[in-house]
PDB file of N, CA and C in Angstrom:
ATOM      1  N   UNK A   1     -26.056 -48.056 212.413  1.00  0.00           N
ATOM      2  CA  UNK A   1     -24.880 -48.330 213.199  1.00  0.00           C
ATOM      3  C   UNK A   1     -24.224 -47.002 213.569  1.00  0.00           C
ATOM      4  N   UNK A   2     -23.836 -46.921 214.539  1.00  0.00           N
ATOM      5  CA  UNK A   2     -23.215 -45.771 215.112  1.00  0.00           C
ATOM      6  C   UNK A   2     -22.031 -45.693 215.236  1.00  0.00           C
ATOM      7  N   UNK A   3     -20.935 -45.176 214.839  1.00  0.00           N
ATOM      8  CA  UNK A   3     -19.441 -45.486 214.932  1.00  0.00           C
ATOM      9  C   UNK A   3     -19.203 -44.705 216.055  1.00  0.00           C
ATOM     10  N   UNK A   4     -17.826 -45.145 216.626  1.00  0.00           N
ATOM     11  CA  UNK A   4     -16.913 -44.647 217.521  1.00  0.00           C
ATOM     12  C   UNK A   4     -15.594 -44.372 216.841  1.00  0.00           C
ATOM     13  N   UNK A   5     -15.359 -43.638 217.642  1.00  0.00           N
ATOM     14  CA  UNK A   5     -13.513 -43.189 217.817  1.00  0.00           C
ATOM     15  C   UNK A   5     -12.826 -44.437 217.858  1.00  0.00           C
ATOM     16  N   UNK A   6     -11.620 -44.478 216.554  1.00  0.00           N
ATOM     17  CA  UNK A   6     -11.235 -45.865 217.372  1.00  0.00           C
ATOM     18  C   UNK A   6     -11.597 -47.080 216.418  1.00  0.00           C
ATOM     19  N   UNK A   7     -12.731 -47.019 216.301  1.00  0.00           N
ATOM     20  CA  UNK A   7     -13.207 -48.299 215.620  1.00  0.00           C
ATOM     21  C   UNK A   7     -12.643 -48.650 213.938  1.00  0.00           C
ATOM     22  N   UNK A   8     -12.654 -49.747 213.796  1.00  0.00           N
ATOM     23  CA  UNK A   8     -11.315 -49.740 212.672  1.00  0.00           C
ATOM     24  C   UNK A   8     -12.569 -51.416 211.753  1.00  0.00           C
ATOM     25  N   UNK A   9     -12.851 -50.316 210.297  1.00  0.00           N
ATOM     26  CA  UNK A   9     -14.055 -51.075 209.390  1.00  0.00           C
ATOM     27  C   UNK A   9     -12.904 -50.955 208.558  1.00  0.00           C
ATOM     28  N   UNK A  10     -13.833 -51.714 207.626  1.00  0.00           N
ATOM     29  CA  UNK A  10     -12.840 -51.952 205.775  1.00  0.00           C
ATOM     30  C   UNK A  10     -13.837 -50.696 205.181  1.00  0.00           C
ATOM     31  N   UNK A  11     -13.346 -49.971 204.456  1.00  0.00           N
ATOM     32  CA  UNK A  11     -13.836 -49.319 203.372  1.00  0.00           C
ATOM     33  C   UNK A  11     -12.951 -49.143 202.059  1.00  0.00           C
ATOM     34  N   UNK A  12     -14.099 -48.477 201.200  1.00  0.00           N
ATOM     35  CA  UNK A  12     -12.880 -48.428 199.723  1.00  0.00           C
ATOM     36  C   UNK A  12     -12.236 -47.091 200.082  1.00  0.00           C
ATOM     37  N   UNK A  13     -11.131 -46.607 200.422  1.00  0.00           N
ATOM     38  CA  UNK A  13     -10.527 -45.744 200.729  1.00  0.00           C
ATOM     39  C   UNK A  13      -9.887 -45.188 199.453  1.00  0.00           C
ATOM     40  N   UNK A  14      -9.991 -43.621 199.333  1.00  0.00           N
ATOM     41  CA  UNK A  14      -9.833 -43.257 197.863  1.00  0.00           C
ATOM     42  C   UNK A  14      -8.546 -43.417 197.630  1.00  0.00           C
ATOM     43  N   UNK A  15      -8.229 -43.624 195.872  1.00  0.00           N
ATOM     44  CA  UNK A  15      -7.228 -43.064 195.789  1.00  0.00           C
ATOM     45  C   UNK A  15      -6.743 -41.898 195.558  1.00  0.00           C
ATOM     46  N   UNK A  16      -5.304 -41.107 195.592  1.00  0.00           N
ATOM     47  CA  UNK A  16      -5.253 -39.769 196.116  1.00  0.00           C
ATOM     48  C   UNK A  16      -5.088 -39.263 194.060  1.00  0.00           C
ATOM     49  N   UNK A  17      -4.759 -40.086 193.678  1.00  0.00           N
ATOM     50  CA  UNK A  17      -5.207 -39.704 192.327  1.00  0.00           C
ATOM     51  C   UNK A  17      -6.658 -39.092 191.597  1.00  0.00           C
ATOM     52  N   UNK A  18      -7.296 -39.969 192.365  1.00  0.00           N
ATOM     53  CA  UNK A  18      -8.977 -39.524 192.086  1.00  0.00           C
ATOM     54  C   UNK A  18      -9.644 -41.057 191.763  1.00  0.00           C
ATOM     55  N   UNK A  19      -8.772 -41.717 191.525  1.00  0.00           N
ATOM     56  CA  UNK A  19      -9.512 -43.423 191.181  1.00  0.00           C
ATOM     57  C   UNK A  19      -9.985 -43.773 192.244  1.00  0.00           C
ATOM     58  N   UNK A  20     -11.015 -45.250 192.035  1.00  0.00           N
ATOM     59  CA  UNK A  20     -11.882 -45.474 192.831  1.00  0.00           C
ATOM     60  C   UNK A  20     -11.272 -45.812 194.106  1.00  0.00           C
ATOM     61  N   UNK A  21      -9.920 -46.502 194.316  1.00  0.00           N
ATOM     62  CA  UNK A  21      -9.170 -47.290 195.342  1.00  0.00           C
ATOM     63  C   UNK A  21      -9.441 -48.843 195.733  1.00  0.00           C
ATOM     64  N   UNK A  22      -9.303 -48.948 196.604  1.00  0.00           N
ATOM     65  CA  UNK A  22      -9.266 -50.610 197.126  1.00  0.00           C
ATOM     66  C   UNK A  22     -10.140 -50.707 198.273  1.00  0.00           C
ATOM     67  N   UNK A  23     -10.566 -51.563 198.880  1.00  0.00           N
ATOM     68  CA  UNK A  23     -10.982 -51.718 199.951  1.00  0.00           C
ATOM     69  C   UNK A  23      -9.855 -52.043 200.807  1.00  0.00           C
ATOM     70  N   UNK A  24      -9.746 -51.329 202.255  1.00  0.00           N
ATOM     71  CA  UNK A  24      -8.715 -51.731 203.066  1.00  0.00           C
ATOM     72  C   UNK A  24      -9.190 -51.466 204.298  1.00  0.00           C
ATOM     73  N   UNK A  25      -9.075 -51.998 205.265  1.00  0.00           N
ATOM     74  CA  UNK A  25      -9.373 -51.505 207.218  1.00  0.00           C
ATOM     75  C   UNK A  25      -8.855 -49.917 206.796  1.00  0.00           C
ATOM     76  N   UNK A  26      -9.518 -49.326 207.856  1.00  0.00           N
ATOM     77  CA  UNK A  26      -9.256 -47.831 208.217  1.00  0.00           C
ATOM     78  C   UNK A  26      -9.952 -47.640 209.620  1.00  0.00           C
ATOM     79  N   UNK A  27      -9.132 -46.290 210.023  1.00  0.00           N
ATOM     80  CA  UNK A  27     -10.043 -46.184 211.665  1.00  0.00           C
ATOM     81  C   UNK A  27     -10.018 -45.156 211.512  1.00  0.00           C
ATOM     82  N   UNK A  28     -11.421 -44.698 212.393  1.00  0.00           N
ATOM     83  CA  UNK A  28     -12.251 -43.521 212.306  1.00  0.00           C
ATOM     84  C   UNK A  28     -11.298 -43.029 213.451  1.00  0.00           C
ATOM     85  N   UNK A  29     -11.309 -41.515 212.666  1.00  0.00           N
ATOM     86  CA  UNK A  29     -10.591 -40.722 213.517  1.00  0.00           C
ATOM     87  C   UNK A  29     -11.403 -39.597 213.806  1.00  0.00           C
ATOM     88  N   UNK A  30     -12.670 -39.546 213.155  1.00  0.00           N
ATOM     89  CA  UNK A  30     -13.308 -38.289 213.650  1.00  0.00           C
ATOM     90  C   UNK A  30     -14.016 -38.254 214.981  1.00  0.00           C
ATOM     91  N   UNK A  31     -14.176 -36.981 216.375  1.00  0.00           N
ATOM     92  CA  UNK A  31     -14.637 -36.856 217.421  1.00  0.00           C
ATOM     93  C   UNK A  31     -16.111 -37.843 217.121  1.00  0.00           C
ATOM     94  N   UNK A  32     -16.200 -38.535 218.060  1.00  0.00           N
ATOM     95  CA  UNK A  32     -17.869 -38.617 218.500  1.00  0.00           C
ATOM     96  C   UNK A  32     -19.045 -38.285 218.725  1.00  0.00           C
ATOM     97  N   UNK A  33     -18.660 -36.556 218.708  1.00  0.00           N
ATOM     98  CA  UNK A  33     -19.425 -35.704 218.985  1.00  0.00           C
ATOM     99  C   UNK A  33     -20.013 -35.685 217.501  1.00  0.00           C
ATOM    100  N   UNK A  34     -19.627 -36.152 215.928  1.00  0.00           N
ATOM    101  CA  UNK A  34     -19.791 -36.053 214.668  1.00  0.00           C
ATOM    102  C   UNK A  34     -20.410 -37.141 214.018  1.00  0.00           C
ATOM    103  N   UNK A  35     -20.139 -38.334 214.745  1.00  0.00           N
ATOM    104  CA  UNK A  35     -20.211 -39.976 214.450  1.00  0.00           C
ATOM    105  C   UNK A  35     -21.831 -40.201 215.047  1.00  0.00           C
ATOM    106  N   UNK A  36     -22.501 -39.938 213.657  1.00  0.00           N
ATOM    107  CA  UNK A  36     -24.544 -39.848 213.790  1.00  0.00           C
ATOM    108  C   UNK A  36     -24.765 -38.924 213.280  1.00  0.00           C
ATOM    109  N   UNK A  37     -24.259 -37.629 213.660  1.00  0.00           N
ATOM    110  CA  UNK A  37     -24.775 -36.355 213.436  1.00  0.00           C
ATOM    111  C   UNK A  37     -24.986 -36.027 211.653  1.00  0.00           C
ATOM    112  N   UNK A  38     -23.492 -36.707 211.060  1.00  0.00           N
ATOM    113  CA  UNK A  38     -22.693 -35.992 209.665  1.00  0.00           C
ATOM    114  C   UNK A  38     -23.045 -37.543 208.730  1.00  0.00           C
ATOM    115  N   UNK A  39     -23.318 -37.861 207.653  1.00  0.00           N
ATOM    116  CA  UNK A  39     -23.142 -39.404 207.151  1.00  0.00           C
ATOM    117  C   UNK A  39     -21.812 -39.306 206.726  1.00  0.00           C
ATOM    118  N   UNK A  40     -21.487 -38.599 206.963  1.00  0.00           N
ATOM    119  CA  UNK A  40     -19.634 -38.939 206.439  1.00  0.00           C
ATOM    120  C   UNK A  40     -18.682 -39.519 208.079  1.00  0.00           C
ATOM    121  N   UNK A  41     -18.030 -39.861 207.810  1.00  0.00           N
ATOM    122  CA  UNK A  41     -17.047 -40.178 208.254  1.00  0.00           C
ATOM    123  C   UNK A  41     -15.775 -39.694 207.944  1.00  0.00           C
ATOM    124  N   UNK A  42     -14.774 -39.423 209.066  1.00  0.00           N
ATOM    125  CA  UNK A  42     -12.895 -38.992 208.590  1.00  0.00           C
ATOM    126  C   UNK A  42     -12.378 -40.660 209.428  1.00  0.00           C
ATOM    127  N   UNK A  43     -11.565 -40.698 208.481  1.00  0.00           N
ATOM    128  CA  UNK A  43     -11.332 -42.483 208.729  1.00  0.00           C
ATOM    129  C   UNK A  43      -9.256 -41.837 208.264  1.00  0.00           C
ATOM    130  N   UNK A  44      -8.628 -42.476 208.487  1.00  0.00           N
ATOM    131  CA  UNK A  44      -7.408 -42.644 208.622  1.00  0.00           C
ATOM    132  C   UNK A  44      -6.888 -43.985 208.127  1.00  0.00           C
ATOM    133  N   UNK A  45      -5.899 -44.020 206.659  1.00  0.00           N
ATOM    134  CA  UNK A  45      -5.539 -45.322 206.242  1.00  0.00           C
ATOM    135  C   UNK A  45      -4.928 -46.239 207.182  1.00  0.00           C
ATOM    136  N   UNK A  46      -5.122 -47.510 206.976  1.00  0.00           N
ATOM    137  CA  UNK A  46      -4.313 -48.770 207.724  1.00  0.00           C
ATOM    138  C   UNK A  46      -3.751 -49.400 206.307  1.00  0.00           C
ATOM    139  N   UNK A  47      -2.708 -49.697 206.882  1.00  0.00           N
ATOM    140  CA  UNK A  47      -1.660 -50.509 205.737  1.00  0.00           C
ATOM    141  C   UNK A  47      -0.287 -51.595 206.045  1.00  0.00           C
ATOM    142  N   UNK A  48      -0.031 -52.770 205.791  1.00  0.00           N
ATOM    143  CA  UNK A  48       0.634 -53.324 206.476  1.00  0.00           C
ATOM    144  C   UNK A  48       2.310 -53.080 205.415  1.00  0.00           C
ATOM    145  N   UNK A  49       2.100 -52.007 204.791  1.00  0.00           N
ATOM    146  CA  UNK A  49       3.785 -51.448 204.408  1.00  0.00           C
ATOM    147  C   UNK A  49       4.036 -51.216 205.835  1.00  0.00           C
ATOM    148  N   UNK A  50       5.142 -51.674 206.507  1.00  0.00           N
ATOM    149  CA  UNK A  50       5.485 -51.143 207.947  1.00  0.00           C
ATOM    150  C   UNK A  50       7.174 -50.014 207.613  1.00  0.00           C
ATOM    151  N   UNK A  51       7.238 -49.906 206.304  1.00  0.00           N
ATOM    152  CA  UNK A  51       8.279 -49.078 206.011  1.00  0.00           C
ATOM    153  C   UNK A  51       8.606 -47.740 206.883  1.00  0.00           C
ATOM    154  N   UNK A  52       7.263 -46.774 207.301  1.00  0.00           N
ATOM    155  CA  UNK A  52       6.954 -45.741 208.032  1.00  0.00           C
ATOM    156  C   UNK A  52       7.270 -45.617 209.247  1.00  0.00           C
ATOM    157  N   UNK A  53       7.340 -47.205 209.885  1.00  0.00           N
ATOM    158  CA  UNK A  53       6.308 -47.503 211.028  1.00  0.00           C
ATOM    159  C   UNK A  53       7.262 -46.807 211.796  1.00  0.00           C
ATOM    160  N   UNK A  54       8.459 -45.869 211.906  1.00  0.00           N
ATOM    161  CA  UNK A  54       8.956 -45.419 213.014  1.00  0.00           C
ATOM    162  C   UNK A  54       8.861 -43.904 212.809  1.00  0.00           C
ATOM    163  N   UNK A  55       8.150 -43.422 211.909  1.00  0.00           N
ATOM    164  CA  UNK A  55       7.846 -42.080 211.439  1.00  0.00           C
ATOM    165  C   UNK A  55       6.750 -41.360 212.287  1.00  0.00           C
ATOM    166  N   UNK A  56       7.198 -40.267 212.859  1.00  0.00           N
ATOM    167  CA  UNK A  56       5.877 -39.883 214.221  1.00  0.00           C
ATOM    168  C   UNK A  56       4.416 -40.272 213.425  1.00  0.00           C
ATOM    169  N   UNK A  57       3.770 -39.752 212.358  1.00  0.00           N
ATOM    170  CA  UNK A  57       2.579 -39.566 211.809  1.00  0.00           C
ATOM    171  C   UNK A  57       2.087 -40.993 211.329  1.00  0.00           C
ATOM    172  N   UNK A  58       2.723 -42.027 211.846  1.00  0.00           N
ATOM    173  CA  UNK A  58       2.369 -43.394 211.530  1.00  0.00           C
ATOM    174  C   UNK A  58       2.098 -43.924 213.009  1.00  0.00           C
ATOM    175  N   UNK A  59       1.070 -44.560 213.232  1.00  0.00           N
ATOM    176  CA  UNK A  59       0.898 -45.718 214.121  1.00  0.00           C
ATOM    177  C   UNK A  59       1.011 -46.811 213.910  1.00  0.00           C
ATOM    178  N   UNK A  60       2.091 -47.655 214.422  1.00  0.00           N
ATOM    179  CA  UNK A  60       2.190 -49.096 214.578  1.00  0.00           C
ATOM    180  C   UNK A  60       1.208 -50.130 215.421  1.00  0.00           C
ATOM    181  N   UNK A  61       0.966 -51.270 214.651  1.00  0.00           N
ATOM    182  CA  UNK A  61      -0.143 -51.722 215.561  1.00  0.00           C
ATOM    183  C   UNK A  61       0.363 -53.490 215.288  1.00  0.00           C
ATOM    184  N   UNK A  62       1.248 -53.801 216.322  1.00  0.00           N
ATOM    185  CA  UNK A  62       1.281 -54.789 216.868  1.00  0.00           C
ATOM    186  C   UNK A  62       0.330 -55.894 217.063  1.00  0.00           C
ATOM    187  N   UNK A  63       0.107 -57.047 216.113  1.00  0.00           N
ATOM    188  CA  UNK A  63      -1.082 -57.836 216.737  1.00  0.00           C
ATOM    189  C   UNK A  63      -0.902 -58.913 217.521  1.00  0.00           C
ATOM    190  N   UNK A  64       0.598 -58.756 217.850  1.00  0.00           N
ATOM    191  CA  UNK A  64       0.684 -59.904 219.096  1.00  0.00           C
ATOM    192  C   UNK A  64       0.777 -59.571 220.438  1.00  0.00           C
ATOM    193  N   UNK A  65       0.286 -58.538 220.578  1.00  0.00           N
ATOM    194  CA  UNK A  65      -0.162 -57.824 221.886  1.00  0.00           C
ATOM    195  C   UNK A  65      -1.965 -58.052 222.107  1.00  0.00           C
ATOM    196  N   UNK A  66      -1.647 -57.561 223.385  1.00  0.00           N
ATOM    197  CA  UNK A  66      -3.279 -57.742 223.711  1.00  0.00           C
ATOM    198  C   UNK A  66      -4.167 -56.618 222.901  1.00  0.00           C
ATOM    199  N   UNK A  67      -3.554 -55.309 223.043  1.00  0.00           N
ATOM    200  CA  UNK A  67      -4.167 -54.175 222.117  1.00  0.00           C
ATOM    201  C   UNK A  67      -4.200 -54.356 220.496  1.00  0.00           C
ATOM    202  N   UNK A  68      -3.018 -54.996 220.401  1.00  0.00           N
ATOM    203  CA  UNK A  68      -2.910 -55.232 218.863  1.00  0.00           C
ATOM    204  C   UNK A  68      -3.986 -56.514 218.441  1.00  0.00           C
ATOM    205  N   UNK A  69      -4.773 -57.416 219.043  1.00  0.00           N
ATOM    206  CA  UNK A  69      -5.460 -58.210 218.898  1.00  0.00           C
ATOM    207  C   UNK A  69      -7.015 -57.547 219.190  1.00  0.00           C
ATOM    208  N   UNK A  70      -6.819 -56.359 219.882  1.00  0.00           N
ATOM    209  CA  UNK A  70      -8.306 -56.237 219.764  1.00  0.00           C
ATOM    210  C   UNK A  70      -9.022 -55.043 218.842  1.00  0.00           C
ATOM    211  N   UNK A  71      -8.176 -54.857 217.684  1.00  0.00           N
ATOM    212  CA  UNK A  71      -8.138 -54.409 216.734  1.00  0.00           C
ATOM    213  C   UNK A  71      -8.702 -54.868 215.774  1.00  0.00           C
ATOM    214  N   UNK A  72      -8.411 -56.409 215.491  1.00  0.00           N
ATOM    215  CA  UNK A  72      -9.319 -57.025 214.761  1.00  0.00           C
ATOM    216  C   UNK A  72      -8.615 -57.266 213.325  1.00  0.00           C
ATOM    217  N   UNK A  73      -7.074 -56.532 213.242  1.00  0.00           N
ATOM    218  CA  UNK A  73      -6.340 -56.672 212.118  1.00  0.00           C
ATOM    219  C   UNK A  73      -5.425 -58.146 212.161  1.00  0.00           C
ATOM    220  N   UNK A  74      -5.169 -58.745 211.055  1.00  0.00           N
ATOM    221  CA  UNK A  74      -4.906 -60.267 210.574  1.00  0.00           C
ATOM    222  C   UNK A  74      -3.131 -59.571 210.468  1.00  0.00           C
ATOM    223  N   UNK A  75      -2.829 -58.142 210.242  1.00  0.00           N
ATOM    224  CA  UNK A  75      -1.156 -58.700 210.371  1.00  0.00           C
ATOM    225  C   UNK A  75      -0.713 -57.216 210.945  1.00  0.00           C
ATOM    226  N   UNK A  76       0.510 -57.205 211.208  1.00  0.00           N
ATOM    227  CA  UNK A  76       1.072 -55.985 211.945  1.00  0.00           C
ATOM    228  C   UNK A  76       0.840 -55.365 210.944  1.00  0.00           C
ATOM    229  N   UNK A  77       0.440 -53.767 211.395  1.00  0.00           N
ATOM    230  CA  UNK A  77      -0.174 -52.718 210.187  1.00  0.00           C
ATOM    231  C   UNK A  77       0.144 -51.462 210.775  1.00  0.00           C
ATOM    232  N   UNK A  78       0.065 -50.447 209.886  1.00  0.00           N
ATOM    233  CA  UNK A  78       0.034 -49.764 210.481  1.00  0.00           C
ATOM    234  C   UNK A  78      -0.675 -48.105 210.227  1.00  0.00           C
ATOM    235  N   UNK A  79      -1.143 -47.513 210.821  1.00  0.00           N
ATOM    236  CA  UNK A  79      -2.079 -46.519 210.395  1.00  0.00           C
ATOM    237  C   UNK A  79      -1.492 -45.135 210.162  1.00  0.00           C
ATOM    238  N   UNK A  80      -2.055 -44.741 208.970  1.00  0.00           N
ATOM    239  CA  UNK A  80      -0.891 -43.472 208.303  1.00  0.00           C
ATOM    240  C   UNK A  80      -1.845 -42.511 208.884  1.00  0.00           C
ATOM    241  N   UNK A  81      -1.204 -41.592 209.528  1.00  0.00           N
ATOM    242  CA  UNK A  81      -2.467 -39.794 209.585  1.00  0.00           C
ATOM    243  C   UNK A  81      -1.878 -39.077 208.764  1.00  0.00           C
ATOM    244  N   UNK A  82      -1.018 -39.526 207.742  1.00  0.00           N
ATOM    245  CA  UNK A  82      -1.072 -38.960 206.632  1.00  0.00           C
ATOM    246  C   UNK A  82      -2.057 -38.864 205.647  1.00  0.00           C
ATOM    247  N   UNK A  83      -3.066 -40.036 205.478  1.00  0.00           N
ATOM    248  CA  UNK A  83      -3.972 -40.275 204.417  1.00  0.00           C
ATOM    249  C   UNK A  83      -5.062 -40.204 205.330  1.00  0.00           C
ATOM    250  N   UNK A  84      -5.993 -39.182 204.924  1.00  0.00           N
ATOM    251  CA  UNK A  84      -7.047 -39.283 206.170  1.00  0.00           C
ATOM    252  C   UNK A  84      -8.412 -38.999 204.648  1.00  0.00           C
ATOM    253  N   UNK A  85      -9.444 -39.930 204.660  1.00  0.00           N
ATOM    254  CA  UNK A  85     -10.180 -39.262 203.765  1.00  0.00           C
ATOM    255  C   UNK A  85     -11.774 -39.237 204.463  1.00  0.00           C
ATOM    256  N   UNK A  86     -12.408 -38.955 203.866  1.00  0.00           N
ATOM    257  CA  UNK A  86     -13.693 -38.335 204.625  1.00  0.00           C
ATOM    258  C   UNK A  86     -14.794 -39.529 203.327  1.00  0.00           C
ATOM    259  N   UNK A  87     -15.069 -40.267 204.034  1.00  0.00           N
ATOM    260  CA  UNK A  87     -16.055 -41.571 203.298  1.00  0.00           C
ATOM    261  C   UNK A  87     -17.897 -41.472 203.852  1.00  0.00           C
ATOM    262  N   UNK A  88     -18.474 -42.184 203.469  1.00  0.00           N
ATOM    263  CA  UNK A  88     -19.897 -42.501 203.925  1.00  0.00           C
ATOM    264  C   UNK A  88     -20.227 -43.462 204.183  1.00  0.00           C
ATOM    265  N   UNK A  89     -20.693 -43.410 205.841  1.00  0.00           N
ATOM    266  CA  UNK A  89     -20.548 -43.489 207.528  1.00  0.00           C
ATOM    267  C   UNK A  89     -21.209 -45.358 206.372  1.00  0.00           C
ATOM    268  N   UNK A  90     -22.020 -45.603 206.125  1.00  0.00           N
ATOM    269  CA  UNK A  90     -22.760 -46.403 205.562  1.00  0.00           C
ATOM    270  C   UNK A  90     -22.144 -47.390 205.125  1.00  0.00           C
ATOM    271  N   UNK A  91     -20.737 -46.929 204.401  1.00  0.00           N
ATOM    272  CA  UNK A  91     -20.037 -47.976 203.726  1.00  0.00           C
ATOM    273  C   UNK A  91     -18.890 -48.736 204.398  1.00  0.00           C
ATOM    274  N   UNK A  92     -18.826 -48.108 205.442  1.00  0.00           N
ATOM    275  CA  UNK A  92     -17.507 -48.732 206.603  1.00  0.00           C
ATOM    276  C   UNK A  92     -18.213 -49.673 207.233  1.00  0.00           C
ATOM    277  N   UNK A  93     -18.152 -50.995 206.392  1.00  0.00           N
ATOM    278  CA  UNK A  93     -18.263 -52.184 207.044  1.00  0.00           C
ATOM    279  C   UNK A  93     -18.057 -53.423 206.499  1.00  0.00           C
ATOM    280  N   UNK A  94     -17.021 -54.535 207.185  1.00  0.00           N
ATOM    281  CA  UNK A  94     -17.625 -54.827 208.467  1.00  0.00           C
ATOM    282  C   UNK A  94     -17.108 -54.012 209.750  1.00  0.00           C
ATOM    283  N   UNK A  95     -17.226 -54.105 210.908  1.00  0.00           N
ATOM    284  CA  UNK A  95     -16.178 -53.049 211.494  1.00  0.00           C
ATOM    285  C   UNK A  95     -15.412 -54.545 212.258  1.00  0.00           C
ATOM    286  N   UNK A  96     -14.016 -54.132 212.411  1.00  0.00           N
ATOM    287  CA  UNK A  96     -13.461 -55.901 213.089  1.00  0.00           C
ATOM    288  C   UNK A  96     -13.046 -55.538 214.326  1.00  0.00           C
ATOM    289  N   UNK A  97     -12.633 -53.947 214.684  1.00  0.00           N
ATOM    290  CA  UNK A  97     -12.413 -54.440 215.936  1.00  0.00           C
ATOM    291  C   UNK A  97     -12.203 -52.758 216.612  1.00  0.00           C
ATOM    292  N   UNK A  98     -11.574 -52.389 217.584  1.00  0.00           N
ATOM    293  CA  UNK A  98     -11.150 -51.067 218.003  1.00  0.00           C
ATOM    294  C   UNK A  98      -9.870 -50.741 218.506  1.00  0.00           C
ATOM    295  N   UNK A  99      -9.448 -49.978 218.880  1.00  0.00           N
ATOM    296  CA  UNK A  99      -8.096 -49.390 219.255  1.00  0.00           C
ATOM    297  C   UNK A  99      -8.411 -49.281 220.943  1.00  0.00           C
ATOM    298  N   UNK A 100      -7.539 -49.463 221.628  1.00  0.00           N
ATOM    299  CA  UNK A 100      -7.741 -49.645 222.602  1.00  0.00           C
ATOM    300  C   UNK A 100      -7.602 -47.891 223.173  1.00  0.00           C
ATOM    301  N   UNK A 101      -7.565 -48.020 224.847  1.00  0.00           N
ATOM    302  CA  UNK A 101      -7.307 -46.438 224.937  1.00  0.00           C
ATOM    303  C   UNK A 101      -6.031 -45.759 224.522  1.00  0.00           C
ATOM    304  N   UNK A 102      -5.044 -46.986 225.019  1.00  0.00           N
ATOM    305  CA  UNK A 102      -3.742 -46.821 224.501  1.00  0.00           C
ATOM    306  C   UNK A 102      -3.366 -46.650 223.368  1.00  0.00           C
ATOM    307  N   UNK A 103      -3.772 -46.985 222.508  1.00  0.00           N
ATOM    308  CA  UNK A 103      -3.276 -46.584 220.833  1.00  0.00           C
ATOM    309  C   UNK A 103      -4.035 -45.853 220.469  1.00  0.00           C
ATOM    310  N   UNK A 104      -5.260 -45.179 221.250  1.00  0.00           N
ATOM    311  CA  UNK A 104      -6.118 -43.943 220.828  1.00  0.00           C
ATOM    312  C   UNK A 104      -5.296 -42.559 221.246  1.00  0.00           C
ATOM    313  N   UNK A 105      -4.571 -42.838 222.243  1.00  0.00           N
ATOM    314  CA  UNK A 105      -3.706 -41.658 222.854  1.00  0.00           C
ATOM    315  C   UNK A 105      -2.560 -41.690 221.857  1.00  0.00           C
ATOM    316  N   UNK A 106      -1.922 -42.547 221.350  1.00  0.00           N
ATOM    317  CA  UNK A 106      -0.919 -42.574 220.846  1.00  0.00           C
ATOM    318  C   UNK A 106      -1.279 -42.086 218.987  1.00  0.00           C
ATOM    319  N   UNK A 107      -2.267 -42.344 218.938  1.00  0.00           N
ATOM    320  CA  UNK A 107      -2.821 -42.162 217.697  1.00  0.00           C
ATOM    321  C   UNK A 107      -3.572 -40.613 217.554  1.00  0.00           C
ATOM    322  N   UNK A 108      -3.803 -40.002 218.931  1.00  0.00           N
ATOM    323  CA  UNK A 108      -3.613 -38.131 218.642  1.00  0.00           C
ATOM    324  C   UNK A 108      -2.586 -38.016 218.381  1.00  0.00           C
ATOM    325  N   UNK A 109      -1.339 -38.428 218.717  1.00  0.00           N
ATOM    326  CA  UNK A 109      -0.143 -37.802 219.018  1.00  0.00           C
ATOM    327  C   UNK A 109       0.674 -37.824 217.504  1.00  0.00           C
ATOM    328  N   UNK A 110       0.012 -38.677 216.821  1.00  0.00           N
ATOM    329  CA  UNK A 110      -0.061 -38.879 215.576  1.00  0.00           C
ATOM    330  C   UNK A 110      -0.291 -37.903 214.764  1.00  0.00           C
ATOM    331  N   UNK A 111      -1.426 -38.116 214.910  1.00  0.00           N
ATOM    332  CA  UNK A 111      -2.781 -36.757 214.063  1.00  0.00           C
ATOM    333  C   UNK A 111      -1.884 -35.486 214.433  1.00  0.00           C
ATOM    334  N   UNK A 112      -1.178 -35.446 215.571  1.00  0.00           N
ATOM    335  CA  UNK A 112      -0.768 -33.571 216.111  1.00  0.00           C
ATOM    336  C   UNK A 112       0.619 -33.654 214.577  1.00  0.00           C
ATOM    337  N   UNK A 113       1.148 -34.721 214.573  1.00  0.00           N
ATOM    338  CA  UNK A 113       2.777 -34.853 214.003  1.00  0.00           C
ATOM    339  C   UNK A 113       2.181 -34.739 212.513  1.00  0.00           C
ATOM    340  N   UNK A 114       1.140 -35.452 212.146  1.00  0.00           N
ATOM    341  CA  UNK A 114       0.742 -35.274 210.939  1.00  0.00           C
ATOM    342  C   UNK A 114       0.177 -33.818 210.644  1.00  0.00           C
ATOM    343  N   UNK A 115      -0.464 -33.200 211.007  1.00  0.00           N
ATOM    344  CA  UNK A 115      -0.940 -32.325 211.089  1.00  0.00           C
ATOM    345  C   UNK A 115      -0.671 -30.769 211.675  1.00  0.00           C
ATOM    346  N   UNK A 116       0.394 -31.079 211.940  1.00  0.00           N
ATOM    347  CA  UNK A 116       0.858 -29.744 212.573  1.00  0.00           C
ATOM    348  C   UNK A 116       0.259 -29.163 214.106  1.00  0.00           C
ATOM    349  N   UNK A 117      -0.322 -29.918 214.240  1.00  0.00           N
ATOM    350  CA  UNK A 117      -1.426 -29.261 215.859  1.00  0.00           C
ATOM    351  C   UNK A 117       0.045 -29.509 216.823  1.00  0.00           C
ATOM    352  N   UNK A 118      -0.217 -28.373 218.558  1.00  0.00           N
ATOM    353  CA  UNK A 118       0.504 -28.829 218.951  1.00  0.00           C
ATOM    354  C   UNK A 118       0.282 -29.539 220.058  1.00  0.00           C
TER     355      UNK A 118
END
């Protein structure tokens, strides 16, 4: 399977302690140009704490929108680029759905706030 940008699987996403973690949706945030090449994956947490959700480095994801439905997530969630971990490409599945272009743009703008880029 070949991932895309965007595309949003369940994996066990670590915990930042070092324990094993949970399984939860996450979306791949790494270029395409990487997604085949590397067996890892950089995936970005999803979480439906919406406590954040007005914090630049958080994406909100609406599922009663048309974008928010083709995501493939069961409740409003929302994706931290705070927690970004680097998993294997193998274990991100099932995949449920993708980010549209619109919340892919909005979701650099993210990654820049999380990350310091400008």
């Amino acid at each position: 399977m070949t991932l895309q940008r965007g595309d949003i699987g369940v994996a066990r996403f670590p915990h930042t302690a070092g324990a094993r973690g949970k399984k939860r949706p996450v979306v791949v945030v790494q270029a395409d140009t990487y997604n085949g090449k590397v067996r890892s994956v950089i995936v970005a947490e999803v979480t439906t704490n919406l406590a954040d959700a007005n914090d630049p480095a958080y994406l909100l994801i609406d599922i009663s929108t048309p974008d928010g439905k083709a995501t493939g997530l069961l409740h409003n969630s929302v994706v931290s680029c705070l927690w970004l971990a680097s998993v294997n490409a193998d274990r991100l599945e099932p995949i449920l759905g993708k980010l549209s272009d619109a919340l892919l743009s909005k979701l650099d703008d993210c990654l820049r706030a999380a990350l310091g880029l400008p």
